[in-house]
N, C-alpha and C. Protein backbone atom coordinates (compact mmCIF):
# COMPACT_ATOMS: atom_id res chain seq x y z
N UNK A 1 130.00 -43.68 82.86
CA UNK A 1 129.61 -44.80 82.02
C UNK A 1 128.10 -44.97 82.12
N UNK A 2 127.36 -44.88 81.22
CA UNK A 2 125.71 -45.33 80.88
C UNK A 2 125.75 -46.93 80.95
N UNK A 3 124.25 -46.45 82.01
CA UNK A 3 124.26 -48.33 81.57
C UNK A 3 122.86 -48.06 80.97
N UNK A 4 122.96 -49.17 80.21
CA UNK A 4 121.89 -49.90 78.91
C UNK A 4 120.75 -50.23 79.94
N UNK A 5 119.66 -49.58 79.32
CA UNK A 5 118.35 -50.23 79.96
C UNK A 5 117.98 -51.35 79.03
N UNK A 6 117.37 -52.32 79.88
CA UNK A 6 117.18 -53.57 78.97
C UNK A 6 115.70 -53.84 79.21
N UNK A 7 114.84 -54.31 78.18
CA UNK A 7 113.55 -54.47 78.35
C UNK A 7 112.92 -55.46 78.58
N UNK A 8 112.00 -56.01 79.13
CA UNK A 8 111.54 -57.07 79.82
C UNK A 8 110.34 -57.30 78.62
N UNK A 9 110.31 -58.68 77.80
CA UNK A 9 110.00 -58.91 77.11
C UNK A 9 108.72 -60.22 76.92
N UNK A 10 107.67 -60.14 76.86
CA UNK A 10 107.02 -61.48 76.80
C UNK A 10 106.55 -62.26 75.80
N UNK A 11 106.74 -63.13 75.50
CA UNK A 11 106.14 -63.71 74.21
C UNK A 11 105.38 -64.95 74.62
N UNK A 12 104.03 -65.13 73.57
CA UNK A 12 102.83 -66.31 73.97
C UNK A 12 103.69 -66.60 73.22
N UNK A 13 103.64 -68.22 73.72
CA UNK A 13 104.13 -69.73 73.48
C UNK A 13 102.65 -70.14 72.82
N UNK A 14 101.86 -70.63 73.81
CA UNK A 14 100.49 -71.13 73.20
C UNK A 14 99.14 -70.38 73.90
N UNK A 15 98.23 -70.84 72.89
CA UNK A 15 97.13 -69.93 73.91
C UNK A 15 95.87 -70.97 72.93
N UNK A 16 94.80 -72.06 73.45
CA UNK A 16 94.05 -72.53 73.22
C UNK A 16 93.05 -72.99 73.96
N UNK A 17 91.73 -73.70 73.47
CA UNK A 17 90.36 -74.14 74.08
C UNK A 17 90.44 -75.61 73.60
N UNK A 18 91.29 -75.73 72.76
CA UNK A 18 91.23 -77.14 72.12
C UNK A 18 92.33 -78.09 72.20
N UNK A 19 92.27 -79.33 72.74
CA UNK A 19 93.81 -80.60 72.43
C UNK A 19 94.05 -80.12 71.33
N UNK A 20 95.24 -81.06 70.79
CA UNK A 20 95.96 -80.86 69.08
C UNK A 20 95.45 -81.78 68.44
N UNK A 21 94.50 -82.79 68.91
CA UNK A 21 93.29 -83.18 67.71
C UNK A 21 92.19 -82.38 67.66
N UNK A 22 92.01 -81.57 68.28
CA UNK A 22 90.34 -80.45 67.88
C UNK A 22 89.35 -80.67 68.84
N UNK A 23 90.10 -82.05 69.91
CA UNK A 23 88.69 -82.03 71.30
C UNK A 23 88.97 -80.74 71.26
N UNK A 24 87.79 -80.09 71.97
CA UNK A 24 87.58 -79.36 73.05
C UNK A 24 87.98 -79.82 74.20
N UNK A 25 88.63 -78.90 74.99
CA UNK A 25 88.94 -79.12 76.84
C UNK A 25 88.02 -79.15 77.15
N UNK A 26 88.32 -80.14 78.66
CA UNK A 26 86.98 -80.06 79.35
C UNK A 26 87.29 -78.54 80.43
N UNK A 27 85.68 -78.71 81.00
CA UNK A 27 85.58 -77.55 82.04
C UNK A 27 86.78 -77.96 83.25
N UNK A 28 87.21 -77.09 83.78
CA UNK A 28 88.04 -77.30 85.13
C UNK A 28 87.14 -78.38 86.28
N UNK A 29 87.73 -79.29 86.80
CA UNK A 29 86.98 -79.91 87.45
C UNK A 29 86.60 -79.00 88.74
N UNK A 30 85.82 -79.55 89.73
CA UNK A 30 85.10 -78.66 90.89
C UNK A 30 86.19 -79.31 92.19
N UNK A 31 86.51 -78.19 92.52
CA UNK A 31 87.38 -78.45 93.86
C UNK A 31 88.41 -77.58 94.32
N UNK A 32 89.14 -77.82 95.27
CA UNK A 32 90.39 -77.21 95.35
C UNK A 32 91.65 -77.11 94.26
N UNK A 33 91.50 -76.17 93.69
CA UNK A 33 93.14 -76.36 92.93
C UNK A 33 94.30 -76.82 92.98
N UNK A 34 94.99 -77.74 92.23
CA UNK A 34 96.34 -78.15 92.44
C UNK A 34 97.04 -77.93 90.99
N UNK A 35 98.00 -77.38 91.06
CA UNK A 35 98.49 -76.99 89.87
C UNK A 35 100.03 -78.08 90.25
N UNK A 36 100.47 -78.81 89.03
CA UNK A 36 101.30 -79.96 89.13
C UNK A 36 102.22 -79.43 87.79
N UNK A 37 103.54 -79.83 87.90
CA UNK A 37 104.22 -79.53 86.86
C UNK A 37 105.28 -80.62 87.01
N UNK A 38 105.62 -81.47 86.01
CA UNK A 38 107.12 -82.27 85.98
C UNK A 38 107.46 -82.44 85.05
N UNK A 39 108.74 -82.77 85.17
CA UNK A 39 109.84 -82.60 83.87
C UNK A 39 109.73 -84.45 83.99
N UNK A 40 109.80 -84.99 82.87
CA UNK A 40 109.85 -86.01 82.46
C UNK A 40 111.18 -86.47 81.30
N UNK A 41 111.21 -87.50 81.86
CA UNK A 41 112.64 -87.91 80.96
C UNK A 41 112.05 -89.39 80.89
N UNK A 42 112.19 -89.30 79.47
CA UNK A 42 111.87 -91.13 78.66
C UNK A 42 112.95 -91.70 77.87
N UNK A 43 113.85 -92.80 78.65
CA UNK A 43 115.26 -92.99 77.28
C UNK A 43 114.72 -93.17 76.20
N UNK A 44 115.72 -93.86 75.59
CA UNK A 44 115.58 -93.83 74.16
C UNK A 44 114.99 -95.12 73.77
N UNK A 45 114.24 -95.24 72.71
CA UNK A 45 113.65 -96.30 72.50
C UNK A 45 112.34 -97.05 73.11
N UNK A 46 111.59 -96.14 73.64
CA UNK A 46 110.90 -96.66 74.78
C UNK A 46 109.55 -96.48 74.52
N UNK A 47 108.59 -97.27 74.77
CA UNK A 47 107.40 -96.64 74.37
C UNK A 47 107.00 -96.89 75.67
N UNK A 48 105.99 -95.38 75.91
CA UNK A 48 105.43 -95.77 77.47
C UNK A 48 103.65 -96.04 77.45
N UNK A 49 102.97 -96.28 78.53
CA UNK A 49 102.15 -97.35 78.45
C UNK A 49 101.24 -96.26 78.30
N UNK A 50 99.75 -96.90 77.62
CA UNK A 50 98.70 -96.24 77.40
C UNK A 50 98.27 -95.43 78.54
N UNK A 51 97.08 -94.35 78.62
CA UNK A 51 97.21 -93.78 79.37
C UNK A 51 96.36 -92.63 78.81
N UNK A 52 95.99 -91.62 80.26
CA UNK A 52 94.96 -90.33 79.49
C UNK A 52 95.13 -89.31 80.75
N UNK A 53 95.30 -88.20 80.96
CA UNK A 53 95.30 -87.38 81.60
C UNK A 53 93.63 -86.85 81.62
N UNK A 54 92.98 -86.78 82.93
CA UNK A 54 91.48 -86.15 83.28
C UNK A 54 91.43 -84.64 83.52
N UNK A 55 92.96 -84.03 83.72
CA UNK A 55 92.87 -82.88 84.13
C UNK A 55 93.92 -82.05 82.78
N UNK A 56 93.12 -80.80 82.86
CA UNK A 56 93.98 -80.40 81.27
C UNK A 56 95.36 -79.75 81.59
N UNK A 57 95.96 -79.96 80.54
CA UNK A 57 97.55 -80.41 80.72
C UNK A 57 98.49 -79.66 79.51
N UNK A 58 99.49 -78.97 79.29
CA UNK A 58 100.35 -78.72 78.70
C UNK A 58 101.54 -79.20 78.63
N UNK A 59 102.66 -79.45 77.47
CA UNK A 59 103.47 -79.61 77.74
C UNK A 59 104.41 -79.22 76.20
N UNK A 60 105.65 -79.04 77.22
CA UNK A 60 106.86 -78.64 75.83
C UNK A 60 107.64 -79.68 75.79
N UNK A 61 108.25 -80.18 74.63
CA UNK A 61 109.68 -81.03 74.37
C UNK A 61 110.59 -79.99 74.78
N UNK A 62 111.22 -80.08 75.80
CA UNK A 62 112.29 -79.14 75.87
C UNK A 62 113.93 -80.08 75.19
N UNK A 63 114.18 -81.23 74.77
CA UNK A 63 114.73 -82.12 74.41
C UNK A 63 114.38 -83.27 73.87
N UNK A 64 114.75 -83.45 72.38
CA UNK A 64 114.64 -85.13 71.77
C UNK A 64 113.24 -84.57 71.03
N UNK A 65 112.37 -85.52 70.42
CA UNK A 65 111.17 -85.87 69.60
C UNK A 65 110.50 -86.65 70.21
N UNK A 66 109.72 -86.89 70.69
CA UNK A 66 108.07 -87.56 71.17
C UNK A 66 107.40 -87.99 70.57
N UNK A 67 106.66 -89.00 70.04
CA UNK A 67 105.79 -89.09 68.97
C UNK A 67 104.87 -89.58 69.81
N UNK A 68 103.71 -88.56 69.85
CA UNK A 68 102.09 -89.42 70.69
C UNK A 68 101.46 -89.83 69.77
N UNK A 69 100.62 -91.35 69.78
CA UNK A 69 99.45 -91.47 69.32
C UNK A 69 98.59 -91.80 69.94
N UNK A 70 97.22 -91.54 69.65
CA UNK A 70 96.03 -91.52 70.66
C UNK A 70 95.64 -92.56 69.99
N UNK A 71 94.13 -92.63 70.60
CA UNK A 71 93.17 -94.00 70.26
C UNK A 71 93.13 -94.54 68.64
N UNK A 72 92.34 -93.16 68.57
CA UNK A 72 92.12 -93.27 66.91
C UNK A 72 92.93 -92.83 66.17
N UNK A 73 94.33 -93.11 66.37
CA UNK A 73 95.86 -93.11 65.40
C UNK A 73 95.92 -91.17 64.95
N UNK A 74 95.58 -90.87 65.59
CA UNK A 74 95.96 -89.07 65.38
C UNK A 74 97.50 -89.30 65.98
N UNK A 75 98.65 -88.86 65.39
CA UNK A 75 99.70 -88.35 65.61
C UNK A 75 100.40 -87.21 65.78
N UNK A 76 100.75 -86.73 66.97
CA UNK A 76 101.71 -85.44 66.95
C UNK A 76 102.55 -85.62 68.09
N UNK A 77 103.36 -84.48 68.01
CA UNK A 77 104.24 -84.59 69.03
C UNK A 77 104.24 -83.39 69.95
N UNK A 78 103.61 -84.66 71.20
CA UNK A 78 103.12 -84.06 72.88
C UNK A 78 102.06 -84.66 73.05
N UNK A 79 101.14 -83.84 73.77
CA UNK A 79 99.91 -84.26 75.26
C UNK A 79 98.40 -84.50 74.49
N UNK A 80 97.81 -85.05 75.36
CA UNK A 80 96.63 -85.22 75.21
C UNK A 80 95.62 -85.00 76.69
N UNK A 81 94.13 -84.57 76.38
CA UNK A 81 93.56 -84.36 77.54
C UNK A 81 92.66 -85.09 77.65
N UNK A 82 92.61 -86.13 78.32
CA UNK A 82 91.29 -86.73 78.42
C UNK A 82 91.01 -88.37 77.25
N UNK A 83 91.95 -88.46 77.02
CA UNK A 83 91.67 -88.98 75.73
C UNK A 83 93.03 -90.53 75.81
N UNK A 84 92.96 -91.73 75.56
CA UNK A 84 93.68 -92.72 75.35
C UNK A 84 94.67 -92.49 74.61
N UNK A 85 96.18 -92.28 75.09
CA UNK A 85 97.60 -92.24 74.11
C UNK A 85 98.79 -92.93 74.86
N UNK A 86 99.44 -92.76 74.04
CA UNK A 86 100.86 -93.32 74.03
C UNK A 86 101.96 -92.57 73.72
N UNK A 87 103.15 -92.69 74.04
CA UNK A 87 104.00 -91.74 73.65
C UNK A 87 105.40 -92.31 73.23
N UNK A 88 105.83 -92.42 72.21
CA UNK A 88 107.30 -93.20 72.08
C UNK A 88 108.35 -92.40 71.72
N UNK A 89 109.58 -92.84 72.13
CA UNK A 89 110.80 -91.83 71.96
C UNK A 89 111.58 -93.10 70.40
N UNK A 90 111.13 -92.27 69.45
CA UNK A 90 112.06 -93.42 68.51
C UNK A 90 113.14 -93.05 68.56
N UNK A 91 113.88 -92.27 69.17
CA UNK A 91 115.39 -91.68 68.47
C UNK A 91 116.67 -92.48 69.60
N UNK A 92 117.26 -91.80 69.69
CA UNK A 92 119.14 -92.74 70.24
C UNK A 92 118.96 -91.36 71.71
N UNK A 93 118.99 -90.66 71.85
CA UNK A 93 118.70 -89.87 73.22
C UNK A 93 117.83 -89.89 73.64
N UNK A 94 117.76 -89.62 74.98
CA UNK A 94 116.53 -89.67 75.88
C UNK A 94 115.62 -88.27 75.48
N UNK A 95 114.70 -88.04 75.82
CA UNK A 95 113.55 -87.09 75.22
C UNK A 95 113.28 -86.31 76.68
N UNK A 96 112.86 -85.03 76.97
CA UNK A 96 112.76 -84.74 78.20
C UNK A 96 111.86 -83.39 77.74
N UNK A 97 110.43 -83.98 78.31
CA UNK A 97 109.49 -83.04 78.57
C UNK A 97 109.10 -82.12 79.72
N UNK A 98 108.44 -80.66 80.08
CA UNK A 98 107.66 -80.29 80.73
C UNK A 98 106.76 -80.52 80.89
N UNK A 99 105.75 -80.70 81.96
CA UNK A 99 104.04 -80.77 81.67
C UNK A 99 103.45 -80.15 82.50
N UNK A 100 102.81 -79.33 82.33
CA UNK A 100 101.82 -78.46 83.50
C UNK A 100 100.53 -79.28 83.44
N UNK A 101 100.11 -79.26 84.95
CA UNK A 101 98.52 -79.96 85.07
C UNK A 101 97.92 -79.49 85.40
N UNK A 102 96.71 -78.55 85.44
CA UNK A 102 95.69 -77.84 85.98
C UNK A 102 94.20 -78.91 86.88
N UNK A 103 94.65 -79.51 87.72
CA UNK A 103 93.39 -80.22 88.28
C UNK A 103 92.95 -79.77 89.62
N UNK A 104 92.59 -80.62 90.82
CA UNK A 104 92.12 -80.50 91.74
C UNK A 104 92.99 -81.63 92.43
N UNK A 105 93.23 -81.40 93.82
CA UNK A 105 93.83 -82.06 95.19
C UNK A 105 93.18 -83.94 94.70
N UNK A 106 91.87 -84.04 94.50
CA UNK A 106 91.33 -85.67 95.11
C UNK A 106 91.32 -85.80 93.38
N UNK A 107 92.34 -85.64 92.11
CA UNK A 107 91.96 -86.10 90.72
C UNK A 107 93.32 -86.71 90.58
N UNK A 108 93.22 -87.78 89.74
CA UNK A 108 94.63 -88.08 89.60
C UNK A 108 95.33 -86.88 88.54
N UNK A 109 96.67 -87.29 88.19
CA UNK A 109 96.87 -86.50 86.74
C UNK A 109 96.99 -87.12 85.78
N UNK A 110 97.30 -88.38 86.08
CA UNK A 110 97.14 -89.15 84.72
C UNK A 110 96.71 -91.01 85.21
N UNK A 111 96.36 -91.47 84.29
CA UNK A 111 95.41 -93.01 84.32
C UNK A 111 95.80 -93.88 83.66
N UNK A 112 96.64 -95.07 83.95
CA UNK A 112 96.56 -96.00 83.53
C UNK A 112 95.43 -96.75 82.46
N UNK A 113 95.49 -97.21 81.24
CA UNK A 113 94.22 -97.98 80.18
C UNK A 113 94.77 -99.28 80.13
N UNK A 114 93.40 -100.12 80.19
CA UNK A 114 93.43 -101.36 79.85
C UNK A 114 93.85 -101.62 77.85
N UNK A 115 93.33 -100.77 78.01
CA UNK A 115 93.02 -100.41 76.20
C UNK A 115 94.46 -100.49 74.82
């Protein structure tokens, strides 16, 4: 009996220099590396509180719809770097994201706004 060789396959997801409004990222901050990743789960109906990540950040909907808006009412759905947003789950299920963080040990990953 032959067995089937099977091929190991990769495909880019994303590959950018820019948020999904057209900032530019910032430079990597100076320090020790900490690379942070969590899965996030927001029920349904929920809007969560303003807020900005300092260190640049990815993330997938792996479940549900997200709707971010930032300061100046740009809308899409997911992350922002550096920048004042919000994120609301309008739908009847909970929403459950990935997020990778690329910062340093003494940075937060994300900040509370008065704003």
């Amino acid at each position: 009996c032959a067995v089937k060789k099977q091929t190991v396959t990769v495909t880019k997801l994303a590959e950018t220099s820019q948020s999904w409004n057209g900032d530019v990222l910032p430079d990597y901050p100076a320090g020790n590396p900490l690379i942070t990743v969590l899965k996030i789960t927001i029920p349904p109906k929920t809007k969560l509180k303003k807020h900005y990540h300092p260190v640049i950040n990815s993330g997938i909907v792996i479940k549900g719809k997200l709707t971010v808006i930032d300061i100046d009412n740009n809308v899409l759905d997911l992350e922002l770097v550096n920048k004042i947003h919000y994120g609301i789950n309008k739908g009847r299920k909970p929403v459950e994201i990935i997020v990778f963080y690329a910062g340093t040990k003494d940075l937060p990953i994300t900040v509370l706004s008065d704003n």
